[in-house]
C-alpha atoms as a PDB file:
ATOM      1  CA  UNK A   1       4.964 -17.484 -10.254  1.00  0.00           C
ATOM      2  CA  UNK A   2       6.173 -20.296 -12.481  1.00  0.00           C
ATOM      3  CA  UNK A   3       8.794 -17.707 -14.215  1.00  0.00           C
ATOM      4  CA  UNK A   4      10.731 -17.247 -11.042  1.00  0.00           C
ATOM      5  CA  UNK A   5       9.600 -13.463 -10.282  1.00  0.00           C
ATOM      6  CA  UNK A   6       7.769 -12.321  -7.141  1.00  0.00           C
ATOM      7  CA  UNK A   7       4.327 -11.259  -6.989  1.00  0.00           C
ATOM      8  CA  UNK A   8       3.678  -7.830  -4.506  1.00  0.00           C
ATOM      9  CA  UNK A   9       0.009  -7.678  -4.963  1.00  0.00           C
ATOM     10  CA  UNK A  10      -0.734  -6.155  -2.061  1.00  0.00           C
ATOM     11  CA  UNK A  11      -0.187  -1.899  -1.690  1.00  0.00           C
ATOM     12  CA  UNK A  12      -0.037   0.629   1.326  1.00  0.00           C
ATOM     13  CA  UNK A  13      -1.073   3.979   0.388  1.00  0.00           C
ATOM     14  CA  UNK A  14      -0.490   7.283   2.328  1.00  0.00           C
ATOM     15  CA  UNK A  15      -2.750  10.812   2.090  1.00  0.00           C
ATOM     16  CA  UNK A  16      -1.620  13.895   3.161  1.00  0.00           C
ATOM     17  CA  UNK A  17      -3.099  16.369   4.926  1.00  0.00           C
ATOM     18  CA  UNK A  18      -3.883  18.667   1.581  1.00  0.00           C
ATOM     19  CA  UNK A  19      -5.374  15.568  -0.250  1.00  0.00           C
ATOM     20  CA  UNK A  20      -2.309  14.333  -2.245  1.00  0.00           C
ATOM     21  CA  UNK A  21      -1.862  10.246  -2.521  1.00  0.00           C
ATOM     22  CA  UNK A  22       1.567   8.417  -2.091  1.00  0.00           C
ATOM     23  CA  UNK A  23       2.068   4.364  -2.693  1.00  0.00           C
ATOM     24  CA  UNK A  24       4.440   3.880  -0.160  1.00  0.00           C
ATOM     25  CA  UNK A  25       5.407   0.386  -0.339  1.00  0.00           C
ATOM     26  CA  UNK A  26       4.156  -3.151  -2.234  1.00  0.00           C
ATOM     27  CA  UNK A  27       4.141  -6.557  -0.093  1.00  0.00           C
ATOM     28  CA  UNK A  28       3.447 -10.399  -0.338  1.00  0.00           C
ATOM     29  CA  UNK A  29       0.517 -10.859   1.603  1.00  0.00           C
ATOM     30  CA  UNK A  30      -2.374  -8.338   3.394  1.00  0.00           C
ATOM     31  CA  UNK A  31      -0.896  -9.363   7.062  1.00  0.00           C
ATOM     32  CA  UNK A  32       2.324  -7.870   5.975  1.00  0.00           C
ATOM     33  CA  UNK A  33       0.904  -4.486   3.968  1.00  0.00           C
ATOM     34  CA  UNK A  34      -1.309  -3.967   6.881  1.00  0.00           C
ATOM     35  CA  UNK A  35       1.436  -4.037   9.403  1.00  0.00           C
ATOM     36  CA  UNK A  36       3.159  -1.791   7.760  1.00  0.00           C
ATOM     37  CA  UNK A  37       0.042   0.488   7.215  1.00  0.00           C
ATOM     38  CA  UNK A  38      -0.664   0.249  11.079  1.00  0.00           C
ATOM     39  CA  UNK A  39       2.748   0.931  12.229  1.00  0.00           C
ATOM     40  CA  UNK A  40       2.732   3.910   9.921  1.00  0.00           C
ATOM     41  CA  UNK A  41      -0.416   5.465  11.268  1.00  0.00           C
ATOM     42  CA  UNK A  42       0.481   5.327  14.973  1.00  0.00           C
ATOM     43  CA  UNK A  43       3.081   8.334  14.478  1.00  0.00           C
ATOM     44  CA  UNK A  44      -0.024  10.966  14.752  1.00  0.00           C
ATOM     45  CA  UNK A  45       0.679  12.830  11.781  1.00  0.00           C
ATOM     46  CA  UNK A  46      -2.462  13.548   9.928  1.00  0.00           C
ATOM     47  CA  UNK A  47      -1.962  11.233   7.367  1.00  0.00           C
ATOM     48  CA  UNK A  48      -4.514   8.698   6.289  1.00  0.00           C
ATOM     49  CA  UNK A  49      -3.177   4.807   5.718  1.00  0.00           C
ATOM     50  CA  UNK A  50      -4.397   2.263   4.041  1.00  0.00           C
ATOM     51  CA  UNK A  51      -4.083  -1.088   2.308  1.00  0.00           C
ATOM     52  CA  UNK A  52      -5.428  -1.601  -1.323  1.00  0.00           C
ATOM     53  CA  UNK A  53      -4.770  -5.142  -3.658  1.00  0.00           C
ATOM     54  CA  UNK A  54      -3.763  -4.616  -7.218  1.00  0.00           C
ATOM     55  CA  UNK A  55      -6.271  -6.168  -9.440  1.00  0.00           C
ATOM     56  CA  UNK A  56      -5.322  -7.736 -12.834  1.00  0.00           C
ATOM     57  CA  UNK A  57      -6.878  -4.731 -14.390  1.00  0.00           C
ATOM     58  CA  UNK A  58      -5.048  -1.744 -12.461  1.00  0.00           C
ATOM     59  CA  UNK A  59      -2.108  -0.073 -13.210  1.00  0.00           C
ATOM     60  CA  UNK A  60      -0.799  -0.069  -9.142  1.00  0.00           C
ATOM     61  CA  UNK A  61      -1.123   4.538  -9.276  1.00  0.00           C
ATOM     62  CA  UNK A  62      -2.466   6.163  -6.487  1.00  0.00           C
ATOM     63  CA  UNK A  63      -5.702   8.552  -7.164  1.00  0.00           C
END
């Protein structure tokens, strides 16, 4: 982080119901992603949460 930009390594992704995959947000750190994850799957929709980190190797797409 030695060029000034931000690092989000950390992604929440969302499933439907009918199998289709959503990145919903990207965060700092695992505490925060998975916060966000948790809040999200306390509504009691169907929906499946859950917290991935990007590697150096992936391209950040869902599925």
């Amino acid at each position: 982080m030695n060029d000034g930009t931000v690092t989000l390594p950390w992604l929440v992704f969302r499933q439907d119901d009918n199998g289709n995959r959503y990145r919903v947000g990207r965060y700092a750190t695992r505490a925060e992603a998975q916060k966000i994850a948790d809040t999200l799957d306390g509504r009691g929709h169907q929906q499946l949460y859950w917290v991935e980190k990007l590697g150096p190797n992936a391209t950040g797409a869902a599925g």
